[in-house]
N, C-alpha and C. Protein backbone atom coordinates (compact mmCIF):
# COMPACT_ATOMS: atom_id res chain seq x y z
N UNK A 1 12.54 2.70 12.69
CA UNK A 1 11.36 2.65 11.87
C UNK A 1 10.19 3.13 12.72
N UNK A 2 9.13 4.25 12.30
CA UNK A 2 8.27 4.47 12.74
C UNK A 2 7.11 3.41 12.86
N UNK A 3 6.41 3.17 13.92
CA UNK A 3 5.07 2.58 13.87
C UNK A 3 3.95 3.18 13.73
N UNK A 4 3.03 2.55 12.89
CA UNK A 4 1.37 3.72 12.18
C UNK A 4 0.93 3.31 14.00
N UNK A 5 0.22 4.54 14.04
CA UNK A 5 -0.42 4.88 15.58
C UNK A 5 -1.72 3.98 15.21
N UNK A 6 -2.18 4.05 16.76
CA UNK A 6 -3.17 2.94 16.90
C UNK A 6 -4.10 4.23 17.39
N UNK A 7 -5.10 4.22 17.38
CA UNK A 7 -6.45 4.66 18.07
C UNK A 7 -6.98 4.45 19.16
N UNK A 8 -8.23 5.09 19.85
CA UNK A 8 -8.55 4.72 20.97
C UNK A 8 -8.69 3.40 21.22
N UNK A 9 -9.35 2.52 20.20
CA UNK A 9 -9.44 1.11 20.50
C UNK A 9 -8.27 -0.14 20.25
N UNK A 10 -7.39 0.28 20.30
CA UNK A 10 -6.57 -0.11 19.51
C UNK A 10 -5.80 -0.56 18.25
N UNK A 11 -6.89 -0.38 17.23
CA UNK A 11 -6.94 -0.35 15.96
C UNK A 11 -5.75 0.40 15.48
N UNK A 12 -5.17 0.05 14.54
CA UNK A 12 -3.85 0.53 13.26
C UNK A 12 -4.84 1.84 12.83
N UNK A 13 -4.33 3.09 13.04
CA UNK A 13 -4.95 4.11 11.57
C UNK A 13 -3.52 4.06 10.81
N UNK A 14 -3.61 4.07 9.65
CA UNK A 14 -2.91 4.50 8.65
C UNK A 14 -2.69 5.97 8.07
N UNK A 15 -1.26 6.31 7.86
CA UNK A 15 -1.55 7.59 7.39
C UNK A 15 -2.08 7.78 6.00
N UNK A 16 -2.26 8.55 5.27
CA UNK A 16 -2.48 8.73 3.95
C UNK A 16 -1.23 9.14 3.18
N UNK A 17 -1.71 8.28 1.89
CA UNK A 17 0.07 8.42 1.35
C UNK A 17 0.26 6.60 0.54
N UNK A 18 1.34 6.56 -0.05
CA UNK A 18 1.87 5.81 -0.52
C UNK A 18 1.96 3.92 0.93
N UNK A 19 1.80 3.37 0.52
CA UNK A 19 1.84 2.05 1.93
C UNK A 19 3.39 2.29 2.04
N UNK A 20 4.13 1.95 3.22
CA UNK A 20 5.19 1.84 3.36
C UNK A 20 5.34 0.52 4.32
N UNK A 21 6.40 0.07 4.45
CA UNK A 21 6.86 -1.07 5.80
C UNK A 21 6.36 -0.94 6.85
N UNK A 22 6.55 0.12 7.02
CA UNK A 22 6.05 0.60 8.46
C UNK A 22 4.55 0.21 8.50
N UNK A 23 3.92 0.84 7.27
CA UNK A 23 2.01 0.56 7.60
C UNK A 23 1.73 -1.28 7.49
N UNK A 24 2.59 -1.65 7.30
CA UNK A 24 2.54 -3.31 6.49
C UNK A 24 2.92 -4.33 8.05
N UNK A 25 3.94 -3.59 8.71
CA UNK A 25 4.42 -3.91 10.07
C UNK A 25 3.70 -3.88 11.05
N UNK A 26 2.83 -2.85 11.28
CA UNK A 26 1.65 -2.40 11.81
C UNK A 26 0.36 -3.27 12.03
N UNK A 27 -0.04 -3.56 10.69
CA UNK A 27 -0.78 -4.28 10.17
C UNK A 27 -0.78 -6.12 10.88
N UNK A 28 0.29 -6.71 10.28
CA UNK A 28 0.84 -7.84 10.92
C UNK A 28 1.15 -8.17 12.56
N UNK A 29 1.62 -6.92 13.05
CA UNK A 29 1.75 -7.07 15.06
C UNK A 29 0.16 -7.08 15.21
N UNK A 30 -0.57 -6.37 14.65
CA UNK A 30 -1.97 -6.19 14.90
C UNK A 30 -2.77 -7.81 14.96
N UNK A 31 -2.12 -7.90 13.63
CA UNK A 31 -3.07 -9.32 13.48
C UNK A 31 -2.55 -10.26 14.18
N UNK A 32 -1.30 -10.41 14.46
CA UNK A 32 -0.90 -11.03 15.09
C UNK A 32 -1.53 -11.61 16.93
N UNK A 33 -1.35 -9.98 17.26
CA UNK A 33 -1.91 -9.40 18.58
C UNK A 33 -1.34 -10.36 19.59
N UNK A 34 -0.07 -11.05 19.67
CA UNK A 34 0.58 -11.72 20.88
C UNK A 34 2.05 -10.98 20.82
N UNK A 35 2.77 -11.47 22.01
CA UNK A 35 4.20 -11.09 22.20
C UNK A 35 4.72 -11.16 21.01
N UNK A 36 4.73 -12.26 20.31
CA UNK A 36 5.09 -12.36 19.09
C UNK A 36 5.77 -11.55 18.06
N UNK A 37 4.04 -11.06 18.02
CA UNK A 37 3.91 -10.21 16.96
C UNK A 37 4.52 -8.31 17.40
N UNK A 38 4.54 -8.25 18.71
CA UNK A 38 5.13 -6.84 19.31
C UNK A 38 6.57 -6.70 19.13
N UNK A 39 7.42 -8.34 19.15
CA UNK A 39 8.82 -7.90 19.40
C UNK A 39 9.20 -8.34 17.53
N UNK A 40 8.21 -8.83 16.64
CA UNK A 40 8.81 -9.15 15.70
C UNK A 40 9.12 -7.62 14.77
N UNK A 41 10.39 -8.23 14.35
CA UNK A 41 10.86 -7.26 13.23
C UNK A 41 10.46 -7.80 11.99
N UNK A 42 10.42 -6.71 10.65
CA UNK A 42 9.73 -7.11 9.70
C UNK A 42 10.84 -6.40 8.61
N UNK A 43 11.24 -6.60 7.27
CA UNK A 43 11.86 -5.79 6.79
C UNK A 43 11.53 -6.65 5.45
N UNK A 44 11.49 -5.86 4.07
CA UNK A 44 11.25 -6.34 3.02
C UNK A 44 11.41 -7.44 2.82
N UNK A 45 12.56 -8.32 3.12
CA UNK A 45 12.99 -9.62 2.79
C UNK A 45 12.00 -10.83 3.62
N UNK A 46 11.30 -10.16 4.60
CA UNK A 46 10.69 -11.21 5.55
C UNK A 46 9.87 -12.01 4.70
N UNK A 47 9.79 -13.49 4.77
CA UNK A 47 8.45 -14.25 4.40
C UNK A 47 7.40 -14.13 4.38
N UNK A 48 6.38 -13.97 3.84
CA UNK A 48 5.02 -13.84 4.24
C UNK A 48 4.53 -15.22 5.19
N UNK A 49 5.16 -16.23 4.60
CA UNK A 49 5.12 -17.89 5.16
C UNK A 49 5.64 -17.91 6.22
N UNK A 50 6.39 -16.84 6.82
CA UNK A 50 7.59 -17.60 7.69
C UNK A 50 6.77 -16.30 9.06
N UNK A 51 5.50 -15.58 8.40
CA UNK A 51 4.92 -14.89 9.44
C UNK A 51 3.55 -15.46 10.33
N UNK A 52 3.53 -16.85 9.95
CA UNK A 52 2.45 -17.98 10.25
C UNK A 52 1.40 -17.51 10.42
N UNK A 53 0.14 -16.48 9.56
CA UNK A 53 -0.63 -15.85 9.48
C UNK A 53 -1.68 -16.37 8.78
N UNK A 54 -2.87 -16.44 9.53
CA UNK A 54 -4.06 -17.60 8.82
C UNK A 54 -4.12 -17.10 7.97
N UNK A 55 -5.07 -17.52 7.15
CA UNK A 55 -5.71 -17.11 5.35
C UNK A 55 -6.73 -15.68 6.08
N UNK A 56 -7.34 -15.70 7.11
CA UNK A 56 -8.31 -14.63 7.65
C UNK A 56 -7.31 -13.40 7.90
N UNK A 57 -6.25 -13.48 8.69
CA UNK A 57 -5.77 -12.55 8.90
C UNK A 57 -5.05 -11.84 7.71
N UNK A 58 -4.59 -12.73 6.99
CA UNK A 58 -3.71 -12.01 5.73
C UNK A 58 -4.62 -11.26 4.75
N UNK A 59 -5.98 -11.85 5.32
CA UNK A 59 -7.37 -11.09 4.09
C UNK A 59 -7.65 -9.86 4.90
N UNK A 60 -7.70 -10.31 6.30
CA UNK A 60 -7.77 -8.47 6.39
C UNK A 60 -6.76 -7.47 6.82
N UNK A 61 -5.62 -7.72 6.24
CA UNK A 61 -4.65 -6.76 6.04
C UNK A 61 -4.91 -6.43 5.01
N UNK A 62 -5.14 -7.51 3.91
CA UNK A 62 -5.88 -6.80 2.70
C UNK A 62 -6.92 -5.86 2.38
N UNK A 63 -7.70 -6.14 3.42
CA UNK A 63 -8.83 -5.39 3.12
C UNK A 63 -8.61 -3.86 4.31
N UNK A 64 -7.88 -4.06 5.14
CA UNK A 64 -7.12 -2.66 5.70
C UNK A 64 -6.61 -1.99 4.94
N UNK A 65 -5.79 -2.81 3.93
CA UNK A 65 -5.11 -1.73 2.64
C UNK A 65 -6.04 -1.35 1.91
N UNK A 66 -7.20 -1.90 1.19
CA UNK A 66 -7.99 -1.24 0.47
C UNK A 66 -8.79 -0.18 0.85
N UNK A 67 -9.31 -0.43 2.17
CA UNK A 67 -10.17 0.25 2.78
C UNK A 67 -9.30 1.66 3.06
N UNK A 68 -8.25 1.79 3.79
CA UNK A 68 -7.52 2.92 4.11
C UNK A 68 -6.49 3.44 3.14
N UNK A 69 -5.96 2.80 2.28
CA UNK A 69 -4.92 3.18 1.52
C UNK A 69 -5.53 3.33 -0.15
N UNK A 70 -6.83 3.05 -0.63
CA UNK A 70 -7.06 3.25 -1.54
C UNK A 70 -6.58 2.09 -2.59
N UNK A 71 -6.60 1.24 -1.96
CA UNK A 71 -5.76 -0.07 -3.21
C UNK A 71 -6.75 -0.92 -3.57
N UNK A 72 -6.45 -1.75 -4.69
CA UNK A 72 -7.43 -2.44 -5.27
C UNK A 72 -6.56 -3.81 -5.35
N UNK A 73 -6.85 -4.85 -4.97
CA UNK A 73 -5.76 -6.31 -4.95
C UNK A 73 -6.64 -7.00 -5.95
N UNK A 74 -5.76 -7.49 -6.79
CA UNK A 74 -6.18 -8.61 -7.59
C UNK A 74 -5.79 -9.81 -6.41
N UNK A 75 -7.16 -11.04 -6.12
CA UNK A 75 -6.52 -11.79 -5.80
C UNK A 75 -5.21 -12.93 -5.73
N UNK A 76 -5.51 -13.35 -6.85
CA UNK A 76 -4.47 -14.04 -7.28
C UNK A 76 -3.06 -13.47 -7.15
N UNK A 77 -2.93 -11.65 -7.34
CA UNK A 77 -1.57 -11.59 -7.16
C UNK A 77 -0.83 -11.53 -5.89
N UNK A 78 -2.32 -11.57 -4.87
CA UNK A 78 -1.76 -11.47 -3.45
C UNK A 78 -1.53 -12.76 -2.95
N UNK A 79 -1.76 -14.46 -3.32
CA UNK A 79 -1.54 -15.44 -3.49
C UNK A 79 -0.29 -15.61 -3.38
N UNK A 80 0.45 -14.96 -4.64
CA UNK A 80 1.54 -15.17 -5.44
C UNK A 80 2.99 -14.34 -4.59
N UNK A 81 2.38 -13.99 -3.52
CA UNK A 81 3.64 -12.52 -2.93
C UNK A 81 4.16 -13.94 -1.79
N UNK A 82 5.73 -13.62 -2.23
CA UNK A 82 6.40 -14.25 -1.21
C UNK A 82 6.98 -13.27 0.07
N UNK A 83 7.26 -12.15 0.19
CA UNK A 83 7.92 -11.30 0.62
C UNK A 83 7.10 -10.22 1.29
N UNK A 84 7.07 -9.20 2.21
CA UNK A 84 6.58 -7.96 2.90
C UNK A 84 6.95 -7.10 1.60
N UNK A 85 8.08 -7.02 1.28
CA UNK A 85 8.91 -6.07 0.65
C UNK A 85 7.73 -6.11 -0.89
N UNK A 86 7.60 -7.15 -1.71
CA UNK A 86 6.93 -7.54 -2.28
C UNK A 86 5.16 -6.95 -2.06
N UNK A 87 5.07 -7.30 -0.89
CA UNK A 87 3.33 -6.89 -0.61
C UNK A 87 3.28 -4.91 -0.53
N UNK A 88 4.70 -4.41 0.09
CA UNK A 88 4.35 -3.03 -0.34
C UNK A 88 4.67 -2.55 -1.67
N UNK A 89 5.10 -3.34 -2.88
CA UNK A 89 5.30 -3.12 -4.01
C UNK A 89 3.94 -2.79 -4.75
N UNK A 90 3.46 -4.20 -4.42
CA UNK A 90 1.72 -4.56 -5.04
C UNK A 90 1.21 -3.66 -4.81
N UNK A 91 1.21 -3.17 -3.21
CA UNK A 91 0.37 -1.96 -2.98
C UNK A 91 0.06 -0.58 -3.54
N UNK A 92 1.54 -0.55 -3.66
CA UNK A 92 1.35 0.91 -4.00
C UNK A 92 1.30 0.67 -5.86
N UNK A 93 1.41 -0.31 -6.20
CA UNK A 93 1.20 -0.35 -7.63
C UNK A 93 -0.19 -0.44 -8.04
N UNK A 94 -0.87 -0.72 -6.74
CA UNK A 94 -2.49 -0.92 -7.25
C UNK A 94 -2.79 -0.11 -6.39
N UNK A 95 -2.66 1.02 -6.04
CA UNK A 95 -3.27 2.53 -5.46
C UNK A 95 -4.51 2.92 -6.55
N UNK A 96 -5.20 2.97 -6.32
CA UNK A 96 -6.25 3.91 -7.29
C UNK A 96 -5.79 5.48 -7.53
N UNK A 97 -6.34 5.91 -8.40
CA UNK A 97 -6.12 7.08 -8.38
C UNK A 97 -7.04 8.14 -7.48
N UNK A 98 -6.63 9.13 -6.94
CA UNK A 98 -7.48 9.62 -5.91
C UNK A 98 -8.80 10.55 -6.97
N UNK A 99 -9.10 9.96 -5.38
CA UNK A 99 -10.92 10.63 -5.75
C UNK A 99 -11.67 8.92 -6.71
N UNK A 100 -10.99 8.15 -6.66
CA UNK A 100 -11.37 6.82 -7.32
C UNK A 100 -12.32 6.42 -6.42
């Protein structure tokens, strides 16, 4: 599995395009930012619960997806996601349309 490249500061860029695992994986080692989070594997089936991720961090993966990927989250349905596999579903189902 590819990893989204990081930048001079270490920041996730995302490519443009559809979210995939990979940008969602990215996202999570980031927030994570310990050993942890470098050697963890992530694959659709993973927990969102079982990735012990405060309410802050899981909001700004959210707001990484909106901001870079063009998505719009209803809250409540991001509440409701048990799964990674699940959170790149949402995503790309709530893509805006470009130029949105």
């Amino acid at each position: 599995m590819n990893a989204a490249p990081h930048n001079t500061e270490g920041e996730v860029t995302l490519a443009e395009g559809e979210v995939t695992l990979a940008d969602i994986a990215a996202l999570v080692r980031h927030a994570l930012r310990s050993r942890r989070g470098r050697d963890l594997v992530l694959t659709e089936d993973t927990k969102v619960e079982d990735l012990d991720l405060s309410s802050l961090q899981l909001a700004d993966i959210v707001f990484r997806l909106e901001e870079e990927k063009g998505v719009r989250f209803n809250g409540s349905d991001v509440s409701e996601l048990s799964t990674i596999g699940e959170l790149v579903q949402l995503a790309n189902q709530s893509r805006l349309p470009t130029g949105a």
